[in-house]
N, C-alpha and C. Protein backbone atom coordinates (compact mmCIF):
# COMPACT_ATOMS: atom_id res chain seq x y z
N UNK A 1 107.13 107.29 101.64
CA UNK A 1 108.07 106.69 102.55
C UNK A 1 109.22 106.06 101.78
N UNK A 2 108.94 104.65 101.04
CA UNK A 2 109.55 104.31 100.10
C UNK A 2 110.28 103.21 100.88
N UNK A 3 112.09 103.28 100.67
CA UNK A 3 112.64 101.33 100.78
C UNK A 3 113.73 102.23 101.33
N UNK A 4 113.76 101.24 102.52
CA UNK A 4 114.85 101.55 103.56
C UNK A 4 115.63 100.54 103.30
N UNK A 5 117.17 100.78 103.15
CA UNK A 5 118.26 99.28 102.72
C UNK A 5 119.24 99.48 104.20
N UNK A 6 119.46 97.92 104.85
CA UNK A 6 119.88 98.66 106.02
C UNK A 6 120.74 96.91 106.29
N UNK A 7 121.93 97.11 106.71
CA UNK A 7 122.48 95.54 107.09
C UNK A 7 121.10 95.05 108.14
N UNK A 8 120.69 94.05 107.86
CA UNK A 8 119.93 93.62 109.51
C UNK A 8 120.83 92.26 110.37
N UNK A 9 121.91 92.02 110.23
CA UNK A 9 122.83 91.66 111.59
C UNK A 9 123.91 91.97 111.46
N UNK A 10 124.42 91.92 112.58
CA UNK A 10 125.84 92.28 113.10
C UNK A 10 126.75 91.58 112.36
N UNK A 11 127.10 90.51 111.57
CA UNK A 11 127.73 89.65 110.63
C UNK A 11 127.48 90.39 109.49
N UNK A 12 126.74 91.44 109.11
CA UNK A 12 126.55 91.63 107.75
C UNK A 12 126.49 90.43 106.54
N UNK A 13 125.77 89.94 106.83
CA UNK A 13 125.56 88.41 106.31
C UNK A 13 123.91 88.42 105.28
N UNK A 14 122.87 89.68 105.96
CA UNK A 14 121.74 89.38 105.44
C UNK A 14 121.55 91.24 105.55
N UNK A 15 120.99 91.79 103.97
CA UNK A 15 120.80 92.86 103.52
C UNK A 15 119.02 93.02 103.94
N UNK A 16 118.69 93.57 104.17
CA UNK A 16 117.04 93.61 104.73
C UNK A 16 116.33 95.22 103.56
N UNK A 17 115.34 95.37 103.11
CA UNK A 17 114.77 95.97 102.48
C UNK A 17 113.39 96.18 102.73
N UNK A 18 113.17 97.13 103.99
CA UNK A 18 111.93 97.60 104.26
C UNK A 18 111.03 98.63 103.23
N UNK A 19 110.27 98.42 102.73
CA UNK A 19 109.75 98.54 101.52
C UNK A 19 108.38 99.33 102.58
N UNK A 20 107.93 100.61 102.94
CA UNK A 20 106.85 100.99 103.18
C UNK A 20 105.83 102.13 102.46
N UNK A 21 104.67 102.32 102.90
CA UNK A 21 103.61 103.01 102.07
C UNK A 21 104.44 103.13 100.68
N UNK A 22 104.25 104.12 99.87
CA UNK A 22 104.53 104.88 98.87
C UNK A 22 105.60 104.47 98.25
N UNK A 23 106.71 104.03 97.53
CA UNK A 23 107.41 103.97 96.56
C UNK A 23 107.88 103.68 95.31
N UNK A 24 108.45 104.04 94.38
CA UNK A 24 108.14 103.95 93.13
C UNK A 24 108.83 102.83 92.64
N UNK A 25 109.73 102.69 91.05
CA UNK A 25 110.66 101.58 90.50
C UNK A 25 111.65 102.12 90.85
N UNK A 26 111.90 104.11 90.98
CA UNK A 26 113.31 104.81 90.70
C UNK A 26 113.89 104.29 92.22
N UNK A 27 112.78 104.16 93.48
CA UNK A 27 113.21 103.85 95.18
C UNK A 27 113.83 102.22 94.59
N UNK A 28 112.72 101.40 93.74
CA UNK A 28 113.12 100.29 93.98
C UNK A 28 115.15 100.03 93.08
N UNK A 29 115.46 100.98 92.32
CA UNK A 29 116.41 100.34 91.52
C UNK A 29 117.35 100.89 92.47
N UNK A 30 117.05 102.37 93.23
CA UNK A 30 118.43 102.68 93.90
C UNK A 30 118.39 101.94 95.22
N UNK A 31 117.42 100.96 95.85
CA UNK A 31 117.80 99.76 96.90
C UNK A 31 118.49 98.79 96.12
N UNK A 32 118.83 98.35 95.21
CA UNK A 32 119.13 97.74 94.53
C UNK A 32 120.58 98.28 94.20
N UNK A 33 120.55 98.76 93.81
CA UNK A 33 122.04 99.69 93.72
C UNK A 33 122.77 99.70 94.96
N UNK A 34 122.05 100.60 96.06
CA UNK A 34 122.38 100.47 97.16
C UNK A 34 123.25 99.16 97.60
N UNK A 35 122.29 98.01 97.66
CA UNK A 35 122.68 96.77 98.25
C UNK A 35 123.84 95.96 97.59
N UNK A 36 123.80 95.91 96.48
CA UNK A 36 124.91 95.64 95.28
C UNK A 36 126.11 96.25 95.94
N UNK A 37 126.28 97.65 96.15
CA UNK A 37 127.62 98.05 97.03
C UNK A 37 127.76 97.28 98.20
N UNK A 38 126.98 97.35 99.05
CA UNK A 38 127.13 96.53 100.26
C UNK A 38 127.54 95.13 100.16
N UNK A 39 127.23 94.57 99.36
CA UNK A 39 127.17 93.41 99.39
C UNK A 39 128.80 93.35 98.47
N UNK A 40 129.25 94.03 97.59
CA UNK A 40 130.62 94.24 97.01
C UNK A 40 131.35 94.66 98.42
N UNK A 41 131.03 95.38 99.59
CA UNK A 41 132.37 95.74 100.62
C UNK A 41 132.61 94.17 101.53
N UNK A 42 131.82 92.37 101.31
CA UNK A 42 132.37 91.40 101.83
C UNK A 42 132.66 90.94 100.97
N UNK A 43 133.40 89.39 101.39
CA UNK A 43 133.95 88.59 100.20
C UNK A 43 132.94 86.92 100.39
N UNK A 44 132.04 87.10 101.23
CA UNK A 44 131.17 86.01 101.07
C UNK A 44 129.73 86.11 100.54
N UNK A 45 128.58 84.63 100.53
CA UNK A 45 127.76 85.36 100.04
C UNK A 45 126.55 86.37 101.25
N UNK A 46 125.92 86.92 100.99
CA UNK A 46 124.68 87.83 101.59
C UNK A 46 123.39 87.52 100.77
N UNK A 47 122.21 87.72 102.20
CA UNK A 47 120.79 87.14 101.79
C UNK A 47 120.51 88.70 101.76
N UNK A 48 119.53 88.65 101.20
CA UNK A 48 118.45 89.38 101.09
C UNK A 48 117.30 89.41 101.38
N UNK A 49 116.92 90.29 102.63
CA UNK A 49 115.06 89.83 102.97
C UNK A 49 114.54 91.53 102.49
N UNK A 50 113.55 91.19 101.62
CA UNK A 50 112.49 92.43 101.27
C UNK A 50 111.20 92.36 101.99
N UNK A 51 111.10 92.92 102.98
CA UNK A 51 110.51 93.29 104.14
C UNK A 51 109.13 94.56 103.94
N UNK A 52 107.88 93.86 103.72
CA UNK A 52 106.81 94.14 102.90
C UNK A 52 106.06 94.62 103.91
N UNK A 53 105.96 95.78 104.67
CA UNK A 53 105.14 96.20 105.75
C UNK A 53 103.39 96.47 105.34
N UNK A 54 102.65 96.59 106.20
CA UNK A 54 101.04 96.20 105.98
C UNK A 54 100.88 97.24 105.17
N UNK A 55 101.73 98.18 105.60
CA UNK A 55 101.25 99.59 104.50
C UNK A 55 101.39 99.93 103.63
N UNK A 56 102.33 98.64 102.40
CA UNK A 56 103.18 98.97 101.34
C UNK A 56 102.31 98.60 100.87
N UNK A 57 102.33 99.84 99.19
CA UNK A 57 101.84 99.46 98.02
C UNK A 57 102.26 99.43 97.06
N UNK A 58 102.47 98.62 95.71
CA UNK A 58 103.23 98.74 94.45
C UNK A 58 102.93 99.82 94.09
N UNK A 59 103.88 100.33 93.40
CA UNK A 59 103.65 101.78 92.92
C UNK A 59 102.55 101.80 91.63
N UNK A 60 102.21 103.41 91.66
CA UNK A 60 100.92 103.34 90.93
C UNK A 60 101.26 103.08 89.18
N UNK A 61 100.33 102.57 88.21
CA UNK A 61 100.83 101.93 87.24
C UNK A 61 101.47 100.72 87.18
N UNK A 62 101.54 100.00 88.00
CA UNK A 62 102.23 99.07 88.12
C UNK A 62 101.72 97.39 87.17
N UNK A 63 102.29 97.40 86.58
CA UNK A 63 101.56 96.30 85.35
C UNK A 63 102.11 94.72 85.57
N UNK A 64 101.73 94.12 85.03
CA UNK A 64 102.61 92.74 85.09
C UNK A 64 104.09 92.78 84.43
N UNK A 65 104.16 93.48 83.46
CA UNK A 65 105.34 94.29 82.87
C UNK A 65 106.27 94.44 83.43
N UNK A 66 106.31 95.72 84.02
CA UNK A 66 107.16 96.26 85.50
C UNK A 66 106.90 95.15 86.22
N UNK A 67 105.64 94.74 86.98
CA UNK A 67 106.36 94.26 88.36
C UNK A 67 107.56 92.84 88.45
N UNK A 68 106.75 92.09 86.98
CA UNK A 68 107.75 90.92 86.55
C UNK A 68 109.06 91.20 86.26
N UNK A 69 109.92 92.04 86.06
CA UNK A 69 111.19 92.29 85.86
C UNK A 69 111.72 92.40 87.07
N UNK A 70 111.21 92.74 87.97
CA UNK A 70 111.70 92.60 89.34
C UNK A 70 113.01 91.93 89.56
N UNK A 71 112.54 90.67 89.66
CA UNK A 71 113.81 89.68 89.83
C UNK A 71 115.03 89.51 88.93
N UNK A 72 114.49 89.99 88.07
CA UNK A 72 115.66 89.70 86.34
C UNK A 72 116.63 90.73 86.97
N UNK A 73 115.93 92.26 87.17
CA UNK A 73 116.24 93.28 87.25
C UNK A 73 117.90 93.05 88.73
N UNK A 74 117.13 92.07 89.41
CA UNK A 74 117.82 92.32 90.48
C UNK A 74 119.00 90.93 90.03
N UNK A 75 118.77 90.42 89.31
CA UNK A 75 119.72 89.02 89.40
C UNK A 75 120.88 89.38 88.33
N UNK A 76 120.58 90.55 87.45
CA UNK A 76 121.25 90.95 86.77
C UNK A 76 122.08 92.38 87.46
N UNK A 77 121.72 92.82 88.54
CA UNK A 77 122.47 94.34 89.19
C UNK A 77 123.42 93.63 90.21
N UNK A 78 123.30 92.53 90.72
CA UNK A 78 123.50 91.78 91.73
C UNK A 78 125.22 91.56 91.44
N UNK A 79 126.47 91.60 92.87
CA UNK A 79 127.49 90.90 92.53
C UNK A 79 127.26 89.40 92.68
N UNK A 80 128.41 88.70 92.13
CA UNK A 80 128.48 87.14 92.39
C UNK A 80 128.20 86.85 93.81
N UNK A 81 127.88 87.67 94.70
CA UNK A 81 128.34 86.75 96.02
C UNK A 81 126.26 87.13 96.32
N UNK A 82 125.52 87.07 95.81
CA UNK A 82 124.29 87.54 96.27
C UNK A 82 123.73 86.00 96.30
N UNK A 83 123.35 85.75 97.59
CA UNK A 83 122.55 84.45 98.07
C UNK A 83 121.18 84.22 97.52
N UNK A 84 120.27 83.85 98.55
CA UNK A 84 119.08 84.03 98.23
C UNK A 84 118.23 85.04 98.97
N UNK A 85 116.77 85.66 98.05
CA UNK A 85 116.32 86.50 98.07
C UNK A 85 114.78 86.25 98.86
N UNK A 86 114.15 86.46 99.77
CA UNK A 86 113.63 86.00 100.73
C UNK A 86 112.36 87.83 100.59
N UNK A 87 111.57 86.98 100.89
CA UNK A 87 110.15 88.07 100.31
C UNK A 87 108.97 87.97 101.65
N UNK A 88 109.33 88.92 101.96
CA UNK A 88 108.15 88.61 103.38
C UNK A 88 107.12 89.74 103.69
N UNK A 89 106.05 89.38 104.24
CA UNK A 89 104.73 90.75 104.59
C UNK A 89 104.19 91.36 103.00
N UNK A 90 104.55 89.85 101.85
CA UNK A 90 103.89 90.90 100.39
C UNK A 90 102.71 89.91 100.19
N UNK A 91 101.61 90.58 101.26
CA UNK A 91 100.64 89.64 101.34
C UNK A 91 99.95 89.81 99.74
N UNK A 92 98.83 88.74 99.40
CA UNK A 92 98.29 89.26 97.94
C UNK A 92 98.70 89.12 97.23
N UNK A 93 98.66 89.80 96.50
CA UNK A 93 99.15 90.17 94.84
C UNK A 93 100.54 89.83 94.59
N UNK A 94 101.78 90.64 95.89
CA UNK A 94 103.18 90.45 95.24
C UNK A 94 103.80 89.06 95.81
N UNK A 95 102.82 88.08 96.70
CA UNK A 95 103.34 86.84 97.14
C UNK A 95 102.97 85.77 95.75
N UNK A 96 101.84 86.28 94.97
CA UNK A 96 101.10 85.66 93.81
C UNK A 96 102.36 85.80 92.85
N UNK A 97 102.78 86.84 92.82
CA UNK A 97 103.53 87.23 91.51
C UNK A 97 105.03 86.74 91.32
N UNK A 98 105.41 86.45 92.78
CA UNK A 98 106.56 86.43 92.95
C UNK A 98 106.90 84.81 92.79
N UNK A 99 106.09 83.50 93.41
CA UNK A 99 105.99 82.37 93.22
C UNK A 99 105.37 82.06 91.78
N UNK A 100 104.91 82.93 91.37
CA UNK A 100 104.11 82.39 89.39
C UNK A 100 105.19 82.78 88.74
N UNK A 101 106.13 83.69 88.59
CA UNK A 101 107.48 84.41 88.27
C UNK A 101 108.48 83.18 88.43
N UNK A 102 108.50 82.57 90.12
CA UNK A 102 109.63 81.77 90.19
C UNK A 102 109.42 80.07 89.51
N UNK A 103 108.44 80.26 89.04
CA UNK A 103 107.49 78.53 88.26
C UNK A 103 108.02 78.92 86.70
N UNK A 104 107.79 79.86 86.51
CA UNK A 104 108.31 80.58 84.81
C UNK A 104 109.43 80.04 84.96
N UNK A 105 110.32 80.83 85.52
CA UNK A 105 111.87 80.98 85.22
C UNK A 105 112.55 80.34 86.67
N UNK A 106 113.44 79.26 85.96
CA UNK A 106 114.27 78.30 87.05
C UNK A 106 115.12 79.32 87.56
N UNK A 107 115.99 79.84 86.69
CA UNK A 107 117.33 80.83 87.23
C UNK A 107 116.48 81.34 88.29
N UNK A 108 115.41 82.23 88.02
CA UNK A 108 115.13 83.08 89.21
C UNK A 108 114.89 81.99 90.69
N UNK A 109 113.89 80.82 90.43
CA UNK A 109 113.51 79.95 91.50
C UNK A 109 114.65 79.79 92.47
N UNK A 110 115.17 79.72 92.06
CA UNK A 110 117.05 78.96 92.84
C UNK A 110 117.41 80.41 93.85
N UNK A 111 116.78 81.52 93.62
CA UNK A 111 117.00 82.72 94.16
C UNK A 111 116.35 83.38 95.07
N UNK A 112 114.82 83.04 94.96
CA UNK A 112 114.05 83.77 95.30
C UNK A 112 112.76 83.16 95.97
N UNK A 113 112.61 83.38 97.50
CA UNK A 113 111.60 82.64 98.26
C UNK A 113 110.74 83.22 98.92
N UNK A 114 109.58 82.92 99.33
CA UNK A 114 108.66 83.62 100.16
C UNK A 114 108.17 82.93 101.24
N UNK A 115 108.07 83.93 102.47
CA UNK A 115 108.33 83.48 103.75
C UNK A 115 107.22 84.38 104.33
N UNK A 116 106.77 84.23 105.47
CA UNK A 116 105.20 84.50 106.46
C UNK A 116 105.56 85.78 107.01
N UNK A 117 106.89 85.17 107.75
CA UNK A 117 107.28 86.47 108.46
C UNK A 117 108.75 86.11 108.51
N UNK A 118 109.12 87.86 109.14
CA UNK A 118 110.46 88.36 108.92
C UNK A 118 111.56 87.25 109.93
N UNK A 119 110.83 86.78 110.89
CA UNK A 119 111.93 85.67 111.64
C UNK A 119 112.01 84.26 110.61
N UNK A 120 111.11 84.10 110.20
CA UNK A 120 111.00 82.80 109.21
C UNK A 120 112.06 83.43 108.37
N UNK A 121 111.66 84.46 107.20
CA UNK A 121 112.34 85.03 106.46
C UNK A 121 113.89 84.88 106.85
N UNK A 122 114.33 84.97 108.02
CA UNK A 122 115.85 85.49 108.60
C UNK A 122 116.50 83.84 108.51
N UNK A 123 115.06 82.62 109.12
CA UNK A 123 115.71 81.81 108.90
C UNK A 123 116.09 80.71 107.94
N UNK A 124 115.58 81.33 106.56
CA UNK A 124 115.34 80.98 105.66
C UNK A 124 116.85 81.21 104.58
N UNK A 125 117.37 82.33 104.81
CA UNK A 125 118.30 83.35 104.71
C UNK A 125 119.58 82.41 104.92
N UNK A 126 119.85 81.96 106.09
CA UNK A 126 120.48 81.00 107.32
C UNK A 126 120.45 79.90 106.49
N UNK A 127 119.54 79.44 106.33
CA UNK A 127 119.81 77.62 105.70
C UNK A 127 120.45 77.77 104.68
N UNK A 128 119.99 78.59 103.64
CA UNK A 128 120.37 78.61 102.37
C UNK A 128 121.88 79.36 102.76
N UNK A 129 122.03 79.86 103.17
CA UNK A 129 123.81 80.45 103.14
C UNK A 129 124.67 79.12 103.94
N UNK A 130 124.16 78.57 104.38
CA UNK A 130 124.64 77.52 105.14
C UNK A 130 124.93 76.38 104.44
N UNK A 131 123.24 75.83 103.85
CA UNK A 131 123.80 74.95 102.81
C UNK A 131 124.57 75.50 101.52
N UNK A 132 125.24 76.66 101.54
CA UNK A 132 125.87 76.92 100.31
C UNK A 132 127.40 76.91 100.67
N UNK A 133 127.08 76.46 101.96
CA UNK A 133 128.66 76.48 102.97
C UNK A 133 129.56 77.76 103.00
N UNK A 134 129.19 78.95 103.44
CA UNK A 134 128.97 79.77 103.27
C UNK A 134 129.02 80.75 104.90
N UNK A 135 127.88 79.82 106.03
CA UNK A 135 127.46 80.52 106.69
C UNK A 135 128.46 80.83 107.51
């Protein structure tokens, strides 16, 4: 199946990344790519929700290695105007990895949050663009 990159509102304000069954790092770098353009066609900032459906699995091989670059990966592809990054439905393992990741490294913390569900997620998205005066 792999990672669907898709505006999710009408403001183009918040980039959404449905992430289902099957996909690899090559799905994950070209959502990433993907969104980086999108987020270059406004001039304010944009959230990001990665949208972790029951059926998604890290791709196979997947080490602490790979999956920890994740965020570097993305904070470094990212234009200036990229908000915060909002992580929802990565029950397990990638909700573990993603909060022990954001305790390591401050830069990433300031970026990157995890949320229950995708309406939490949306409004999570919202505060933080808001308090960045922004919204």
């Amino acid at each position: 199946m792999g990672i669907k990159v898709a505006w999710d509102d009408a403001e183009n304000k918040i980039i959404r990344y449905d992430l289902e069954g099957m996909w690899n790092w090559d799905d994950y770098r070209d959502a990433v790519s993907q969104s980086a353009q999108m987020m270059e066609s406004v001039k304010y900032p944009v959230g990001i929700i990665a949208n972790f459906t029951a059926d998604t699995m890290l791709p196979k091989g997947s080490g602490v290695r790979e999956a920890s670059a994740v965020p570097q990966t993305k904070l470094n592809a990212m234009p200036e105007n990229m908000g915060v990054v909002v992580i929802t439905g990565g029950y397990g393992f990638v909700e573990v990895m993603v909060n022990g990741f954001c305790k390591l490294y401050n830069r990433v913390e300031r970026k990157f949050v995890v949320a229950n569900t995708l309406d939490e997620a949306r409004r999570l998205v919202g505060e933080k663009l808001a308090n960045s005066g922004h919204a």
